[in-house]
N, C-alpha and C. Protein backbone atom coordinates (compact mmCIF):
# COMPACT_ATOMS: atom_id res chain seq x y z
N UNK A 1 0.81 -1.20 0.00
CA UNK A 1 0.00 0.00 0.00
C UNK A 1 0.85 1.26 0.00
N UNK A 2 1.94 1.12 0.46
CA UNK A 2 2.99 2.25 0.70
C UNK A 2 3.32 2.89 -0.84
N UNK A 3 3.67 1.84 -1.94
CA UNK A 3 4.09 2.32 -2.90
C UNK A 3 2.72 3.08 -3.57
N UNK A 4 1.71 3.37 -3.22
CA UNK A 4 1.11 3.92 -3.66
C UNK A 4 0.88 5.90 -2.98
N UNK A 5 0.91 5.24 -2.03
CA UNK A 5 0.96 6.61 -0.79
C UNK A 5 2.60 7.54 -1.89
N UNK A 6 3.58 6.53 -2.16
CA UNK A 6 4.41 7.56 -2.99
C UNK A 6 4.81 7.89 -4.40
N UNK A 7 3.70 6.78 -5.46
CA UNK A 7 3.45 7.47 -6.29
C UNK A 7 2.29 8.35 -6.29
N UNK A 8 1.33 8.41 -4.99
CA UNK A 8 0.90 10.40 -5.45
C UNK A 8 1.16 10.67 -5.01
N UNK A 9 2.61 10.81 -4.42
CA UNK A 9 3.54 12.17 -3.92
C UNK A 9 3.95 12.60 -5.25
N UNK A 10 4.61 11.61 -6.06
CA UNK A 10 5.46 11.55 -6.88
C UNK A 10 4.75 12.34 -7.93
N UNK A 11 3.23 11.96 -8.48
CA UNK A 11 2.47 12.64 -9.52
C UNK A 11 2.18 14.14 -8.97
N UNK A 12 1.60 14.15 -7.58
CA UNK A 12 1.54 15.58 -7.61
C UNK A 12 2.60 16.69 -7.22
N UNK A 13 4.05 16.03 -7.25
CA UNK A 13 5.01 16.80 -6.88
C UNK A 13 5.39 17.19 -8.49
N UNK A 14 5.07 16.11 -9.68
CA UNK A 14 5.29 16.49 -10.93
C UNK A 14 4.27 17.74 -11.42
N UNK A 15 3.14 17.58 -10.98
CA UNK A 15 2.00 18.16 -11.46
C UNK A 15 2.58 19.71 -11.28
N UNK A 16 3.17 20.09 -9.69
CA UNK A 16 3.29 21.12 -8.91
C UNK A 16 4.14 21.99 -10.00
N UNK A 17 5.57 20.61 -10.35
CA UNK A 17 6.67 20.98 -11.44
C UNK A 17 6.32 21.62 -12.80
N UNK A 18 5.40 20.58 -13.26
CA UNK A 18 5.08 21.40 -14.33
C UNK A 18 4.12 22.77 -14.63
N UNK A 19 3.54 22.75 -13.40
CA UNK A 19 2.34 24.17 -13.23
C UNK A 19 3.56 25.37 -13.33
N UNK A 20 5.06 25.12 -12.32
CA UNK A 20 5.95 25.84 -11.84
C UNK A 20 6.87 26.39 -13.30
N UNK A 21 6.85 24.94 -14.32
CA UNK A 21 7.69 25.30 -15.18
C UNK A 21 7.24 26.30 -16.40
N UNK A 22 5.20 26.02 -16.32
CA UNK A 22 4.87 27.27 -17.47
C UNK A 22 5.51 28.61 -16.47
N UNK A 23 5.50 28.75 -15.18
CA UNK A 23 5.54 30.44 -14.47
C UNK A 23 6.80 30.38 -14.33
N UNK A 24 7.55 29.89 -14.64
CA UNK A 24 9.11 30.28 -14.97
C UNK A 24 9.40 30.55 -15.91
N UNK A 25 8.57 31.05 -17.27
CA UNK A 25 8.94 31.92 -18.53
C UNK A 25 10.33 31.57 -18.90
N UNK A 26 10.46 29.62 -19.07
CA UNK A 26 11.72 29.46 -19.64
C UNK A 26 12.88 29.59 -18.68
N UNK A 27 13.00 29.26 -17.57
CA UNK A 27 13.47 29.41 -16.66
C UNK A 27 14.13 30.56 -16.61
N UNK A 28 13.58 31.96 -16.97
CA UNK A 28 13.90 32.73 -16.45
C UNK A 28 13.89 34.36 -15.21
N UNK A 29 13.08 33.54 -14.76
CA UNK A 29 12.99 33.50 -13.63
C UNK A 29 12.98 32.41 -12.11
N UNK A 30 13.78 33.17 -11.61
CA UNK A 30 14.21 32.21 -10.33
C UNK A 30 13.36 31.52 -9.70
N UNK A 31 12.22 32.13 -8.84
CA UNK A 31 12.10 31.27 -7.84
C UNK A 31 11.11 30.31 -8.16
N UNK A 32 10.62 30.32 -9.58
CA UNK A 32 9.76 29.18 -9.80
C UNK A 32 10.64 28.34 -10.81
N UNK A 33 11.73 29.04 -10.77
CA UNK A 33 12.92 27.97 -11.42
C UNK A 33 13.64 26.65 -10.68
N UNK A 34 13.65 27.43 -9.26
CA UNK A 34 13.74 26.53 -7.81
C UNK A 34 13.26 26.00 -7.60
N UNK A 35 11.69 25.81 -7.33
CA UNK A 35 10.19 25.38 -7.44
C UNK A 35 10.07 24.06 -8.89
N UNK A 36 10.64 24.36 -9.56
CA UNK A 36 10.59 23.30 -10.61
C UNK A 36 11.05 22.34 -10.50
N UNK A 37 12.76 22.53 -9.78
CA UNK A 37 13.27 21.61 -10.19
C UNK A 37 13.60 20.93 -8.48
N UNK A 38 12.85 21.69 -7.69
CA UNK A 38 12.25 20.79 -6.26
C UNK A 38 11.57 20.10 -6.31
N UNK A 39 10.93 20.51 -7.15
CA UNK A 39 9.30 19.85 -7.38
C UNK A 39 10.06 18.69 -8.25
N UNK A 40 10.38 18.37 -9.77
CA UNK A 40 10.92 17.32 -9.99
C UNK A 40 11.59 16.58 -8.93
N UNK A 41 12.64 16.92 -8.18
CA UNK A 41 13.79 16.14 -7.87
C UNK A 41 12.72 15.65 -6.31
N UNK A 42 11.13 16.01 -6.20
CA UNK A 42 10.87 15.25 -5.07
C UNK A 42 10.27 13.85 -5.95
N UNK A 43 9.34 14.33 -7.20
CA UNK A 43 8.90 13.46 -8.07
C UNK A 43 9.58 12.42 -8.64
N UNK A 44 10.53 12.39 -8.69
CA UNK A 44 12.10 11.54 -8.93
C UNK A 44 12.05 10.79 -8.22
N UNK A 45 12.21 11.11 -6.97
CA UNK A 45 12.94 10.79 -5.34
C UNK A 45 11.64 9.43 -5.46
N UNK A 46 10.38 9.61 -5.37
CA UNK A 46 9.22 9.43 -4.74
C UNK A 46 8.83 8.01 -6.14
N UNK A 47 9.37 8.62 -7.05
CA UNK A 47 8.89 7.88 -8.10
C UNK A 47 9.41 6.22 -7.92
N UNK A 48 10.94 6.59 -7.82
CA UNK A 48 12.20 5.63 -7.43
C UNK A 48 11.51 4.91 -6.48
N UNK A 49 11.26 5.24 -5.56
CA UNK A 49 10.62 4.36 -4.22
C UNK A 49 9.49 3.57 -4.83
N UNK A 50 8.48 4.26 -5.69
CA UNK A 50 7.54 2.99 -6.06
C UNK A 50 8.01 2.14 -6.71
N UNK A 51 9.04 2.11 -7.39
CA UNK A 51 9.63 1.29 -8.45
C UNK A 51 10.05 0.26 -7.78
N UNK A 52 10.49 0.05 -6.27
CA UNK A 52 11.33 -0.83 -5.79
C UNK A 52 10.01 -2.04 -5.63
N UNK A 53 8.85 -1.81 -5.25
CA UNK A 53 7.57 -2.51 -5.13
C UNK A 53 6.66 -2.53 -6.01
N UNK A 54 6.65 -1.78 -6.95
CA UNK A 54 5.58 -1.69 -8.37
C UNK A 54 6.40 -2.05 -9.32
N UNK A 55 5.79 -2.71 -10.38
CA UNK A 55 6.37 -3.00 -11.85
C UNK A 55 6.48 -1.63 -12.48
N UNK A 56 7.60 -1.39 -13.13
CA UNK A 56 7.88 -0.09 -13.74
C UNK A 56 6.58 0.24 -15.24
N UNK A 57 6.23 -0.67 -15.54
CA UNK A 57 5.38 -0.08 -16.46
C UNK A 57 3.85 -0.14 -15.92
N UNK A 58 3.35 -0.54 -14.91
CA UNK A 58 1.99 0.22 -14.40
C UNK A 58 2.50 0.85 -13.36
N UNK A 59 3.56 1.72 -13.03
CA UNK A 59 3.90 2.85 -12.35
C UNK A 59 3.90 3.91 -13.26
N UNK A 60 4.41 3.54 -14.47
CA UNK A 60 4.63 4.74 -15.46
C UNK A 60 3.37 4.70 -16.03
N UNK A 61 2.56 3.70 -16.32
CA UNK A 61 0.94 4.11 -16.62
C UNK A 61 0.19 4.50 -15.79
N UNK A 62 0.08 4.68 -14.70
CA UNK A 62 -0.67 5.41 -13.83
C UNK A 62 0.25 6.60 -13.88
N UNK A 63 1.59 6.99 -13.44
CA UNK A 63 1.84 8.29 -13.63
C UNK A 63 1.72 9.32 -14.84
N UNK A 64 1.86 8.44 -15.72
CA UNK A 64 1.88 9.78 -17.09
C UNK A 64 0.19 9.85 -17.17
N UNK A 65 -0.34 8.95 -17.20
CA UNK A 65 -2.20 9.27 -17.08
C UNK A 65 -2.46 10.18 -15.90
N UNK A 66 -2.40 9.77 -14.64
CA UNK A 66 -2.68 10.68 -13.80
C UNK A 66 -2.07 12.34 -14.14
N UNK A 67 -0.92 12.32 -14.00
CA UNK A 67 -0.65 13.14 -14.36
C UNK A 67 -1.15 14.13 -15.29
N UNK A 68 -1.39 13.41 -16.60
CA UNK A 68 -1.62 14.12 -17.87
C UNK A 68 -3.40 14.60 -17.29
N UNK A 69 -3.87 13.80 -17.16
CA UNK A 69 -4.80 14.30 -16.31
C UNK A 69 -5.27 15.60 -15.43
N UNK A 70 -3.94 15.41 -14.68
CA UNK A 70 -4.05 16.65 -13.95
C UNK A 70 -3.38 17.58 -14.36
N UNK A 71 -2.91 17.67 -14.96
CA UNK A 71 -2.14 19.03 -15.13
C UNK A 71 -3.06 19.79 -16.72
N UNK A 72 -3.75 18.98 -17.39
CA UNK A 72 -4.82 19.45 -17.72
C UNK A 72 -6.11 20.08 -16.95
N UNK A 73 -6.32 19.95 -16.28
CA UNK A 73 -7.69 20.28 -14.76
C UNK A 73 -6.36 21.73 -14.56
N UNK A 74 -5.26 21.60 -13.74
CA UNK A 74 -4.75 22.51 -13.58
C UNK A 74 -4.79 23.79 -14.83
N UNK A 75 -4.35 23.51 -15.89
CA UNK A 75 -4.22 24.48 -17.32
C UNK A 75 -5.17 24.86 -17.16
N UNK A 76 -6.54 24.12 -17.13
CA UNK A 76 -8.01 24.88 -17.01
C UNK A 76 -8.29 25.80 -15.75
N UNK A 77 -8.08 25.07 -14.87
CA UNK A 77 -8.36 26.31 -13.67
C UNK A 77 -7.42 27.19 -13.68
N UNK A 78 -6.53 27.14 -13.43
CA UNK A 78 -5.13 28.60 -12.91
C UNK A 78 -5.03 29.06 -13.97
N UNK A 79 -4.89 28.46 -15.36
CA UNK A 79 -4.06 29.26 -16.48
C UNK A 79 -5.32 29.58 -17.71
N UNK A 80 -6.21 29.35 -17.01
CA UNK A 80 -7.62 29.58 -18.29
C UNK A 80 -7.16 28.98 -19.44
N UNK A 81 -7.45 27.50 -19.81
CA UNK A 81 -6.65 26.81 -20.98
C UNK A 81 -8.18 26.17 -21.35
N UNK A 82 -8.62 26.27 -22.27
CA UNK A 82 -9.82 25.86 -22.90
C UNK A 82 -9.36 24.58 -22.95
N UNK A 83 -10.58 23.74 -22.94
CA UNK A 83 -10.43 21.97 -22.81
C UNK A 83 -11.91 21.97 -24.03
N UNK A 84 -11.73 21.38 -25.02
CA UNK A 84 -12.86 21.40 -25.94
C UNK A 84 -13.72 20.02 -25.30
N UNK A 85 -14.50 19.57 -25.90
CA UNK A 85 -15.02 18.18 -25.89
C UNK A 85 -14.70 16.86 -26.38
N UNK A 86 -13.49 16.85 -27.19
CA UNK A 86 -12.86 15.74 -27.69
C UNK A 86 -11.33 15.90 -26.67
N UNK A 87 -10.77 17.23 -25.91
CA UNK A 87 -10.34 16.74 -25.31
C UNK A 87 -10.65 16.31 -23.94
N UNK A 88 -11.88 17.01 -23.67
CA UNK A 88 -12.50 16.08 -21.93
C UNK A 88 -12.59 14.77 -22.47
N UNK A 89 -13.25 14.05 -23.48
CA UNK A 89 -13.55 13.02 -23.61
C UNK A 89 -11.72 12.24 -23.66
N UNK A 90 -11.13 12.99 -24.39
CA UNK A 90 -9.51 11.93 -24.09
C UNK A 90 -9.26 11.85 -22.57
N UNK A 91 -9.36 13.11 -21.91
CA UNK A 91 -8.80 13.09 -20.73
C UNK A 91 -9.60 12.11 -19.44
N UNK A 92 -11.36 11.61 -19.83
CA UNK A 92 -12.01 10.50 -19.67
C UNK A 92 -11.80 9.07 -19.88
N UNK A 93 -10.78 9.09 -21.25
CA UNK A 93 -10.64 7.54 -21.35
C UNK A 93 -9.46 6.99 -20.44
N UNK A 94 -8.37 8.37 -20.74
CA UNK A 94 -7.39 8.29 -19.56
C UNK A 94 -6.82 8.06 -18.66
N UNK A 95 -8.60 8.60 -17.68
CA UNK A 95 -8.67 8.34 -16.15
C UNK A 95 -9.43 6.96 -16.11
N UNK A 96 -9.91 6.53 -17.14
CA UNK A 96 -10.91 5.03 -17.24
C UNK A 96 -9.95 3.64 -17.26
N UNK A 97 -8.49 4.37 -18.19
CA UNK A 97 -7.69 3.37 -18.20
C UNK A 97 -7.33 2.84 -16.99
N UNK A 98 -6.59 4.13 -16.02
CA UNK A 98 -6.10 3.57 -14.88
C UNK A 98 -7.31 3.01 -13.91
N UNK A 99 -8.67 3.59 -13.98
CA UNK A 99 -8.80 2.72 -13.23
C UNK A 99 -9.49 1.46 -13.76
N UNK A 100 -8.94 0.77 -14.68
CA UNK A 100 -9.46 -0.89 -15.52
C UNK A 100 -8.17 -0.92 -14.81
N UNK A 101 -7.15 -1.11 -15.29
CA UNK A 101 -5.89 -1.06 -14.97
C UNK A 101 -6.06 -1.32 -13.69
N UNK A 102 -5.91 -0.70 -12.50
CA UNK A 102 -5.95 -0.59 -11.01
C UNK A 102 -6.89 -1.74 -10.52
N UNK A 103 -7.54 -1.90 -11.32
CA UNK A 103 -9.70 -2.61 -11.13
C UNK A 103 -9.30 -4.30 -11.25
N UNK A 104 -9.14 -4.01 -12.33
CA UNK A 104 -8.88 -5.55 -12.96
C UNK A 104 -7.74 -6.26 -13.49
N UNK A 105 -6.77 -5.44 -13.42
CA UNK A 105 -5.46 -6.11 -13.74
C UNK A 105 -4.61 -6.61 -12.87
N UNK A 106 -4.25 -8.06 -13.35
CA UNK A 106 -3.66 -8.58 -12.41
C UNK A 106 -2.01 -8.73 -12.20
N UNK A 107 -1.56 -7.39 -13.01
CA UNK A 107 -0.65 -7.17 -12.87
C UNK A 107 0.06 -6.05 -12.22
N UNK A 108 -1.04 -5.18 -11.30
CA UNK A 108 -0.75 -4.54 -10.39
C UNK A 108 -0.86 -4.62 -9.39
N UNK A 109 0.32 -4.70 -8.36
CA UNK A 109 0.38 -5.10 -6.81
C UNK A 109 -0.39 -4.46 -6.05
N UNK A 110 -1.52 -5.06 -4.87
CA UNK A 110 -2.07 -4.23 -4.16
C UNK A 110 -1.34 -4.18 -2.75
């Protein structure tokens, strides 16, 4: 159960990273340049740890889905990023995968 408690550290420390890396205008500016690459190097840190107990490829399918996930929801709220209807509906099948994936596959450790 643990490796899960730190892949969503891991996704929302990425999520944090990438919200940080549009407001660093190219990293040029500092302190969300700091913020970026904290935010990665906890997502790293956190990621590594699930890996030692999760199979690396339904760690990386739940993270890049979740993720992609969220940091779309984020673009829409904070950064006013229009989401049309073919992309809610991608960002639906997305979140449907992981959880078939999570649901019924018996290739992810509970």
């Amino acid at each position: 159960m643990l490796q899960w408690v730190y892949l969503s550290i891991a996704i929302t420390a990425e999520v944090i990273g990438t919200s940080f890396l549009k407001i660093s205008e190219g990293f040029t500016r500092l302190w969300p340049s700091v913020a970026v690459a904290v935010s990665y190097s906890t997502a790293f840190y956190f990621l590594a740890l699930t890996l030692k107990t999760m199979p690396v490829g339904i760690a990386y399918a739940v993270w890049a889905g979740a993720g992609t996930a969220l940091i779309a929801l984020v673009g829409w709220v904070v950064f006013g990023q229009v989401l049309d209807v073919p992309a809610i509906i991608a960002l639906g099948l997305i979140v449907s995968g992981i959880v078939v994936l999570n649901v019924f596959s018996k290739a992810v450790l509970h």
